[in-house]
Protein backbone atom coordinates (compact mmCIF):
# COMPACT_ATOMS: atom_id res chain seq x y z
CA UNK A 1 74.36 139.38 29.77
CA UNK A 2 73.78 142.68 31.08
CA UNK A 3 76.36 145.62 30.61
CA UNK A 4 77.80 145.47 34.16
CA UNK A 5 77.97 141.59 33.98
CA UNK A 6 79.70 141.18 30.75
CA UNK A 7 82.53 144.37 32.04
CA UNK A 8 82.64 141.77 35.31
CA UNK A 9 83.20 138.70 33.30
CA UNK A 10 86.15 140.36 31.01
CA UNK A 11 87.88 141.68 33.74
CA UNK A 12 87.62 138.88 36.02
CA UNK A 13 90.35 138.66 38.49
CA UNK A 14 90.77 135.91 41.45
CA UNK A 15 90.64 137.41 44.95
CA UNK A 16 88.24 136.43 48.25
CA UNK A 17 87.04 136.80 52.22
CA UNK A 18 87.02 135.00 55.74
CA UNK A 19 87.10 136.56 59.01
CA UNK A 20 90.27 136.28 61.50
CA UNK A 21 88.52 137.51 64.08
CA UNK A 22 90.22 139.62 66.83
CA UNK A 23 93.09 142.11 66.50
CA UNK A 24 96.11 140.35 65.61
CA UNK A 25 99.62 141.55 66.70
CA UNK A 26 101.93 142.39 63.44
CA UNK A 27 105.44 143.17 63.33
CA UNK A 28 107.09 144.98 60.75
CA UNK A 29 109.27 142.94 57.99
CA UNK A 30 111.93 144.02 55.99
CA UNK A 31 110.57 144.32 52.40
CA UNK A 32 113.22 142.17 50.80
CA UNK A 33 112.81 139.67 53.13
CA UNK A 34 108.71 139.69 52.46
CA UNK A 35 109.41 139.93 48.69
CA UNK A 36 111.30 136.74 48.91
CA UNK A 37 108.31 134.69 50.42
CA UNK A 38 105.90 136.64 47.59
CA UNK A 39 108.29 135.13 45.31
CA UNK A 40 108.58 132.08 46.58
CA UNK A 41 104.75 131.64 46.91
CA UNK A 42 104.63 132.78 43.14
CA UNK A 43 107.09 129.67 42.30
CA UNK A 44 105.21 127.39 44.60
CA UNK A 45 102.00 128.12 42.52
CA UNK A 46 103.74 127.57 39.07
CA UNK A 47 106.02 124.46 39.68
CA UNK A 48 104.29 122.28 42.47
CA UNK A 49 101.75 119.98 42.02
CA UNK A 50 98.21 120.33 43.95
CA UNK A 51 94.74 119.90 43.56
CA UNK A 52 91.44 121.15 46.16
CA UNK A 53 88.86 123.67 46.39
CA UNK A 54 88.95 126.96 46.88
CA UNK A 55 85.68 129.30 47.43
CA UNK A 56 86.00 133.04 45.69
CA UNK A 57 83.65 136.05 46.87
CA UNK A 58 83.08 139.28 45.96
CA UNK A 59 81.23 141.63 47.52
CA UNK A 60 77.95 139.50 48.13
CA UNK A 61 78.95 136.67 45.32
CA UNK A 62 80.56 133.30 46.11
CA UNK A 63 81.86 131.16 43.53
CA UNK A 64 83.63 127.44 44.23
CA UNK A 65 85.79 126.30 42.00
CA UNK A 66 88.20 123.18 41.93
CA UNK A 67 91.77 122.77 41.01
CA UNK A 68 94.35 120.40 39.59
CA UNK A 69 97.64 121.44 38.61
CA UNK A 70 100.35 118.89 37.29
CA UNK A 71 103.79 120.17 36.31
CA UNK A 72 105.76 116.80 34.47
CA UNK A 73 106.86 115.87 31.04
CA UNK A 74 104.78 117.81 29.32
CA UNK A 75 105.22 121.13 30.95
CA UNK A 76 102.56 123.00 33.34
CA UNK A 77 99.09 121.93 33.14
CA UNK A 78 95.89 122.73 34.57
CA UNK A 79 92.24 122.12 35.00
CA UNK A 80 89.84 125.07 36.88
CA UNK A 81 86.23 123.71 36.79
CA UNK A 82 83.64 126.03 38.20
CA UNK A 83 81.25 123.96 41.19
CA UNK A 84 78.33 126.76 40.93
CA UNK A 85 76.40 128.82 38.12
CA UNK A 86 77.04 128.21 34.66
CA UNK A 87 78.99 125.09 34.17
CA UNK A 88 82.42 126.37 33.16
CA UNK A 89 86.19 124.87 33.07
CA UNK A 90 89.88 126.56 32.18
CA UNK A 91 92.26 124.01 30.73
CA UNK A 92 95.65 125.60 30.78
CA UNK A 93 98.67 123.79 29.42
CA UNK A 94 101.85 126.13 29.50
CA UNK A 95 100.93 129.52 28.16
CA UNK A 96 97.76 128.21 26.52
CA UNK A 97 94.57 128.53 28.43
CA UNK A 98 91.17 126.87 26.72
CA UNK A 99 87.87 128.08 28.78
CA UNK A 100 84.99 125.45 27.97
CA UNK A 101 81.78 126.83 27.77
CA UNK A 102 79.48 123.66 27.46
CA UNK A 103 75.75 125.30 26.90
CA UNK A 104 77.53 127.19 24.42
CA UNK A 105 79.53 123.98 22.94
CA UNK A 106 82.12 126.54 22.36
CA UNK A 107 85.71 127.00 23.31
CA UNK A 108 87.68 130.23 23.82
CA UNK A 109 91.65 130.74 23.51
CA UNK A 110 92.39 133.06 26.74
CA UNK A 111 95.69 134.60 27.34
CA UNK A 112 97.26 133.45 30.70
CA UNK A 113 97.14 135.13 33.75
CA UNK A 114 100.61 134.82 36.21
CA UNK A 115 98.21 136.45 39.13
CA UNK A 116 95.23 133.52 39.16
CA UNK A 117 95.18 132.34 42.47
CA UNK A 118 97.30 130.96 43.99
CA UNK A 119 99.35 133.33 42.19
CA UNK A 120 100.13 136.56 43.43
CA UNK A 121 102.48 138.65 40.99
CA UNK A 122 102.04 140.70 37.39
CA UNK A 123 105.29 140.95 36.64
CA UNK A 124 108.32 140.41 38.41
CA UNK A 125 107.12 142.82 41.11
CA UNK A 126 110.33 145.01 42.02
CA UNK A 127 108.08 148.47 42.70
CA UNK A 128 106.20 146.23 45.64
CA UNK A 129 108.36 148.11 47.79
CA UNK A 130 107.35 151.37 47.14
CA UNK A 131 103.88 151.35 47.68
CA UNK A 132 103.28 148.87 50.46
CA UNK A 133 104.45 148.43 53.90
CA UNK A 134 105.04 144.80 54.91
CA UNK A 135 103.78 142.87 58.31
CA UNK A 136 103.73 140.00 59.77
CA UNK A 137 101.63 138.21 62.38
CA UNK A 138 104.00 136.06 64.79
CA UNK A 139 100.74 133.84 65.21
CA UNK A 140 100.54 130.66 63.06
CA UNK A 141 96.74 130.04 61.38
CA UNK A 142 95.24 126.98 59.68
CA UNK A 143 93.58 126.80 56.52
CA UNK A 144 92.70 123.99 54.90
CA UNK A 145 93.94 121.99 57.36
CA UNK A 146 97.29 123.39 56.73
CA UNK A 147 99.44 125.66 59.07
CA UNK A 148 99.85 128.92 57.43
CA UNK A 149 101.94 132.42 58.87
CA UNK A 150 99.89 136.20 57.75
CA UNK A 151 101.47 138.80 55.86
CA UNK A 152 99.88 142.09 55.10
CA UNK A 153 101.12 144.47 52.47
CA UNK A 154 99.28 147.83 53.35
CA UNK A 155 98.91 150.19 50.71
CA UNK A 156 101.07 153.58 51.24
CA UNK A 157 98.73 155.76 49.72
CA UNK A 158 94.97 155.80 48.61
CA UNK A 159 95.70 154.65 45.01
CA UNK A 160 95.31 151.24 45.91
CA UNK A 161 94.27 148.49 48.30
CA UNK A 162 95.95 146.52 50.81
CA UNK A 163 96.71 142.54 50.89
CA UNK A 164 97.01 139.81 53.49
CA UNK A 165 98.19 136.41 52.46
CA UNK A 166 98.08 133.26 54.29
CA UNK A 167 101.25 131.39 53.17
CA UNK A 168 101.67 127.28 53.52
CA UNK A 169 104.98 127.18 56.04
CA UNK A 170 105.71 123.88 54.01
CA UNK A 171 104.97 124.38 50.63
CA UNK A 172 105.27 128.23 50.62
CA UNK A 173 101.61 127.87 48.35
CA UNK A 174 99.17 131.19 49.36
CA UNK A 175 96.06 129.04 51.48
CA UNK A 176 94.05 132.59 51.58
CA UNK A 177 94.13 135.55 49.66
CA UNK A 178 92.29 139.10 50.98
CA UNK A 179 92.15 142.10 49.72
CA UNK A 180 91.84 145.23 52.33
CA UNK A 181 90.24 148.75 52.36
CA UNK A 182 91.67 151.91 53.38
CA UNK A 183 90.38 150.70 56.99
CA UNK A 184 91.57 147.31 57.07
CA UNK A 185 88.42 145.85 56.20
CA UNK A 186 87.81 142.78 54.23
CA UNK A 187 86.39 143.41 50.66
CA UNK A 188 87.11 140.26 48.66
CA UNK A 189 88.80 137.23 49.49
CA UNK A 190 89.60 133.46 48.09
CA UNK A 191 90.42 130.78 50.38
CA UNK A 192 91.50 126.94 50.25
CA UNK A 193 88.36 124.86 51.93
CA UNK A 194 90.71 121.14 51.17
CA UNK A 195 94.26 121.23 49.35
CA UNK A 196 96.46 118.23 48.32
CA UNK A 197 99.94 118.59 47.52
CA UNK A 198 102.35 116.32 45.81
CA UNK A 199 101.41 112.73 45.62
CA UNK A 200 97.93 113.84 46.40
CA UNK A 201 97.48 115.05 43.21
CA UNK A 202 96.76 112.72 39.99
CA UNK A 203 96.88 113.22 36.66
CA UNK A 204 93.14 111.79 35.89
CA UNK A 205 91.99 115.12 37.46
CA UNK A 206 93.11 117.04 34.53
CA UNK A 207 90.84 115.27 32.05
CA UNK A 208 87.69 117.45 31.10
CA UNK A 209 84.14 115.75 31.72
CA UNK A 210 83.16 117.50 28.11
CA UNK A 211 83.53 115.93 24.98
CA UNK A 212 84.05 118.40 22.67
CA UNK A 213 84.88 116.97 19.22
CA UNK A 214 82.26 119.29 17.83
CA UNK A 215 82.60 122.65 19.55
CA UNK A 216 83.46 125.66 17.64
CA UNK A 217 86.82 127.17 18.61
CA UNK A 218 87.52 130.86 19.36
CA UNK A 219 90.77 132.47 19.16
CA UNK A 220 90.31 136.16 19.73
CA UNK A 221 92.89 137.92 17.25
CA UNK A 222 95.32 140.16 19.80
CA UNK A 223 97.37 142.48 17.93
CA UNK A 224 100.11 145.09 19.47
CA UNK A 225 98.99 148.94 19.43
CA UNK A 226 100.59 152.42 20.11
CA UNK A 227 97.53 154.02 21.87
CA UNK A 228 99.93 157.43 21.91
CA UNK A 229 100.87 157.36 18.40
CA UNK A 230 96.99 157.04 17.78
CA UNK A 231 96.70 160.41 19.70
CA UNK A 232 95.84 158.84 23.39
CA UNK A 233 97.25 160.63 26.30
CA UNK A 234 97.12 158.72 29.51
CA UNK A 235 98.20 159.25 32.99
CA UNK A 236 99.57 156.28 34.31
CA UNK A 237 98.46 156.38 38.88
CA UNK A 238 101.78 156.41 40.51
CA UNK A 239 103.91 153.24 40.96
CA UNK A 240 101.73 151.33 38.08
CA UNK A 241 103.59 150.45 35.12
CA UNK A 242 102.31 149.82 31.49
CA UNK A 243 102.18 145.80 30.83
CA UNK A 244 100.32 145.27 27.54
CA UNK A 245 98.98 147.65 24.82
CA UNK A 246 96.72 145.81 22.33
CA UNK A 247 93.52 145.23 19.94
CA UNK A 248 91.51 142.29 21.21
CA UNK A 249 87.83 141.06 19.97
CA UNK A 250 85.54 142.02 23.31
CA UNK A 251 82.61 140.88 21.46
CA UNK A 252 81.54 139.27 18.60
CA UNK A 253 82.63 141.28 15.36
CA UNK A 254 83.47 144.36 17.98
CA UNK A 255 87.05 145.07 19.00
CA UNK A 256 88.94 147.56 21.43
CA UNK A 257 91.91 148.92 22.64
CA UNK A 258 93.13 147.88 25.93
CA UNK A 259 96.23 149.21 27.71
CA UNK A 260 96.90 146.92 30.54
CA UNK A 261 98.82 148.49 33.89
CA UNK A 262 100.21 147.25 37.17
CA UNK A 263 101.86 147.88 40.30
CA UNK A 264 103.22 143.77 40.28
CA UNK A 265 99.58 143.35 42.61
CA UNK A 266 96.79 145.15 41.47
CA UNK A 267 95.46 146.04 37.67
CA UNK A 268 94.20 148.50 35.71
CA UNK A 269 92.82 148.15 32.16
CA UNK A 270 91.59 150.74 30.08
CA UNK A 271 89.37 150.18 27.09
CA UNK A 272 89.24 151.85 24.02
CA UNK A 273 86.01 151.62 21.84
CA UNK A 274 84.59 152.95 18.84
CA UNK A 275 80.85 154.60 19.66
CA UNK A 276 77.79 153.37 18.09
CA UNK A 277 75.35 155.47 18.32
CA UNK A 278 72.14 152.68 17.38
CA UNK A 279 74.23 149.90 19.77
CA UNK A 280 75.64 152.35 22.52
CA UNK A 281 72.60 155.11 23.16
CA UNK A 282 71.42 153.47 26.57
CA UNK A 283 74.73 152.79 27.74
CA UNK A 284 75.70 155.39 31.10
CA UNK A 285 78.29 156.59 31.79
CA UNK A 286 79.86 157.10 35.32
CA UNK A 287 80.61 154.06 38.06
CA UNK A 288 79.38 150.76 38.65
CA UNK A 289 81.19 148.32 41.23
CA UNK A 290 81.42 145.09 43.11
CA UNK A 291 83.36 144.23 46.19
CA UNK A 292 87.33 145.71 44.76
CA UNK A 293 86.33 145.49 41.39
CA UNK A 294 85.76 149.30 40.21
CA UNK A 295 84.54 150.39 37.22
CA UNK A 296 84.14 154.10 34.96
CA UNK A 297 82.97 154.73 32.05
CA UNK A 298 83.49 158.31 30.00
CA UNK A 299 82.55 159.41 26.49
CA UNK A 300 85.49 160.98 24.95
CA UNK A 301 85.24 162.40 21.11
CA UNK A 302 83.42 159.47 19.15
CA UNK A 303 84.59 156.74 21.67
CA UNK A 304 83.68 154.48 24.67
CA UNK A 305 86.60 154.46 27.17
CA UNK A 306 85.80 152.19 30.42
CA UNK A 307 88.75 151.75 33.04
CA UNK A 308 88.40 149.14 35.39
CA UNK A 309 90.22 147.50 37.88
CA UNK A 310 90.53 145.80 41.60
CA UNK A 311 91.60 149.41 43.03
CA UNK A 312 89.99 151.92 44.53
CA UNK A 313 86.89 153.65 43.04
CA UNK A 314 88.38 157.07 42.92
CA UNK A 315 91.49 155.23 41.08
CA UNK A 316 90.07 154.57 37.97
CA UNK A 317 87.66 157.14 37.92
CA UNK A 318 90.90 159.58 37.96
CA UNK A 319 92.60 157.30 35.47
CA UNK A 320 89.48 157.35 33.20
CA UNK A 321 88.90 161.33 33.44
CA UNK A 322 92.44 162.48 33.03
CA UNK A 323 92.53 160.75 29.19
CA UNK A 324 92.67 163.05 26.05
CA UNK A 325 92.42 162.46 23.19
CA UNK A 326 94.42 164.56 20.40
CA UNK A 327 93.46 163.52 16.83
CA UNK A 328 96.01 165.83 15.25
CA UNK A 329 98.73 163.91 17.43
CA UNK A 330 98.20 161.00 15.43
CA UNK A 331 99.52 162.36 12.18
C-alpha cells in the first residue's frame, strides 16, 4: 500500500455526498433543542435494530457497504461487510470490533468507534455549542424511502467544517450524513440507498460468510502515554479537547504515539514516530488530502509526526507545525 493509502486506511472515518439541489430555506434552532435530536440520533444508532446499505464517498471514491445491527440478549452486535474493493467485514459485539481481512486470512482487534455512521458523536458532545450554529430546513426529504427533516451545524470559525444531517422523523436514525466547506459545498457524504428497521432486521445477517478457524489473530498492544511528560508540547485548535493519548502498533513490529482530539464531531490525531533513516528517506513531508480528510507531515528532531484529520487543511497543518519538542522536559 502506498504511503498516502495506508495514512487513509488508519485514519478512516465514515462520512459521504448527494445533491439537494436548490436553495433550501433554514431557520435557526436553539442549540439545546438541536443537541437533543444529535443525541437522540446517537441513541437511535446504538440501541435500535436495522440493517441496509449505505454508499460512502470521498472526494472522487465511493465505497458500499452493508449493515446489520442487533441489540438483544447478548448486548450490541454488528456486522459491516464492504460490497466493493477488497473483500472486507467489521464484526462488532459490544466494545469489541473484529475486521476480517479474507486474502489475508487474518483478523485484527480494532478499538470501537461511537462516530461510525450512523453515529454522530466523540464524546458526549457538550462544546457542540460553541463552535457551530444550528439550522433547520422546515421542508421534509426522503431517503431511503424514509421521510427525513435537515439540520445543518455550520462551523463558527475556519477551524473546522460544517455538517448537515438527514434525521429519520420516526426512528430519529441519521438517513444522510454531509460534511460542508467553508462555502457550503458538499465534500464527503454517506447516505442510506435501502434501510430496515425493527422486525426487518434478522439475526442470520450477522453471521460472517468467512470461515475462519485458521486465521491468525491480531491484537495491536495499546498502552496509555504522557506525550508532555515525554517532552511534547502541543497546541490543542480551539474548542477540541484531548480524548486518548496512547502507543499503538501502526505497522508490523513499528509503533507510535497518537494523541487523539475532538470537538464531539470532527477529529484530529497526531502521530508520533521514531525516524528511520534506511525505511523513512523517500518519505515527504508537507500535505496530501482527499475529499475532508487532511493530512501533514513534519520532521521534528529524530521523529515522524503526521496530523491528520476530517478538518480543514490549514487545521492540521497549524496543529502539526506548532509541536515542539523539548528533550530536557522529559527529565
Amino acid at each position: 500500500m502506498s504511503d498516502r493509502g495506508w495514512f487513509y486506511g488508519l485514519a478512516r472515518g465514515v462520512v459521504f455526498v448527494l445533491g439537494l439541489g436548490g436553495m433550501p430555506a433554514w431557520s435557526a434552532e436553539p442549540a439545546d433543542q438541536t443537541m437533543v435530536l444529535l443525541k437522540a440520533a446517537q441513541e437511535a444508532a446504538q440501541h435500535l435494530d436495522y440493517s441496509g446499505v449505505y454508499t460512502y464517498q470521498q472526494g472522487t471514491s465511493m465505497q458500499s457497504s452493508r449493515i446489520v445491527h442487533v441489540v438483544d440478549g447478548m448486548g450490541e452486535r454488528e456486522r459491516l461487510e464492504a460490497l466493493d474493493g477488497e473483500p472486507r467485514e467489521h464484526l462488532k459485539q459490544n466494545g469489541i470490533v473484529q475486521c476480517l481481512l479474507p486474502r489475508q486470512k487474518l483478523i485484527l482487534i480494532e478499538p470501537h468507534r461511537s462516530d461510525r455512521f450512523p453515529g454522530v458523536l466523540l464524546g458526549a458532545g457538550e462544546q457542540i455549542p460553541r463552535h457551530y450554529r444550528f439550522h433547520r430546513e422546515p421542508t421534509l426529504h426522503r431517503v431511503a424511502g424514509r421521510e427525513c427533516s435537515m439540520t445543518e451545524l455550520q462551523a463558527r470559525d475556519d477551524l473546522r467544517y460544517g455538517y448537515r444531517y438527514c434525521i429519520d422523523t420516526q426512528t430519529h436514525l441519521i438517513l444522510q450524513a454531509q460534511t460542508l466547506d467553508a462555502h457550503g459545498q458538499v465534500i464527503d457524504q454517506v447516505v442510506f440507498n435501502s434501510l430496515a428497521v425493527g422486525k426487518g432486521t434478522t439475526h442470520e445477517g450477522l453471521k460472517s460468510r468467512w470461515d475462519t478457524r485458521d486465521w491468525r489473530i491480531l491484537e495491536p498492544a495499546i498502552e496509555p502515554v504522557d506525550l508532555l511528560a515525554r517532552g511534547w508540547r502541543i497546541t490543542y485548535p480551539e474548542g477540541f479537547v484531548p480524548l486518548a493519548e496512547i502507543s499503538r502498533l501502526i505497522r508490523p513490529e513499528h509503533k507510535a504515539e497518537q494523541l487523539v482530539l475532538s470537538d464531539g464531531l470532527a477529529a484530529i490525531s497526531v502521530f508520533i514516530e521514531t525516524f528511520d533513516p534506511e525505511r523513512d528517506q523517500t518519505v515527504k513531508q508537507g500535505a496530501m488530502s482527499q475529499g475532508a480528510m487532511n493530512i501533514y507531515r513534519r520532521r521534528v528532531a529524530a521523529y515522524w509526526l503526521t496530523a491528520i484529520g476530517e478538518v480543514p487543511a490549514q487545521t492540521v497543518r497549524d496543529v502539526a507545525e506548532a509541536v515542539e519538542y523539548v528533550p530536557l522536559a522529559a527529565h
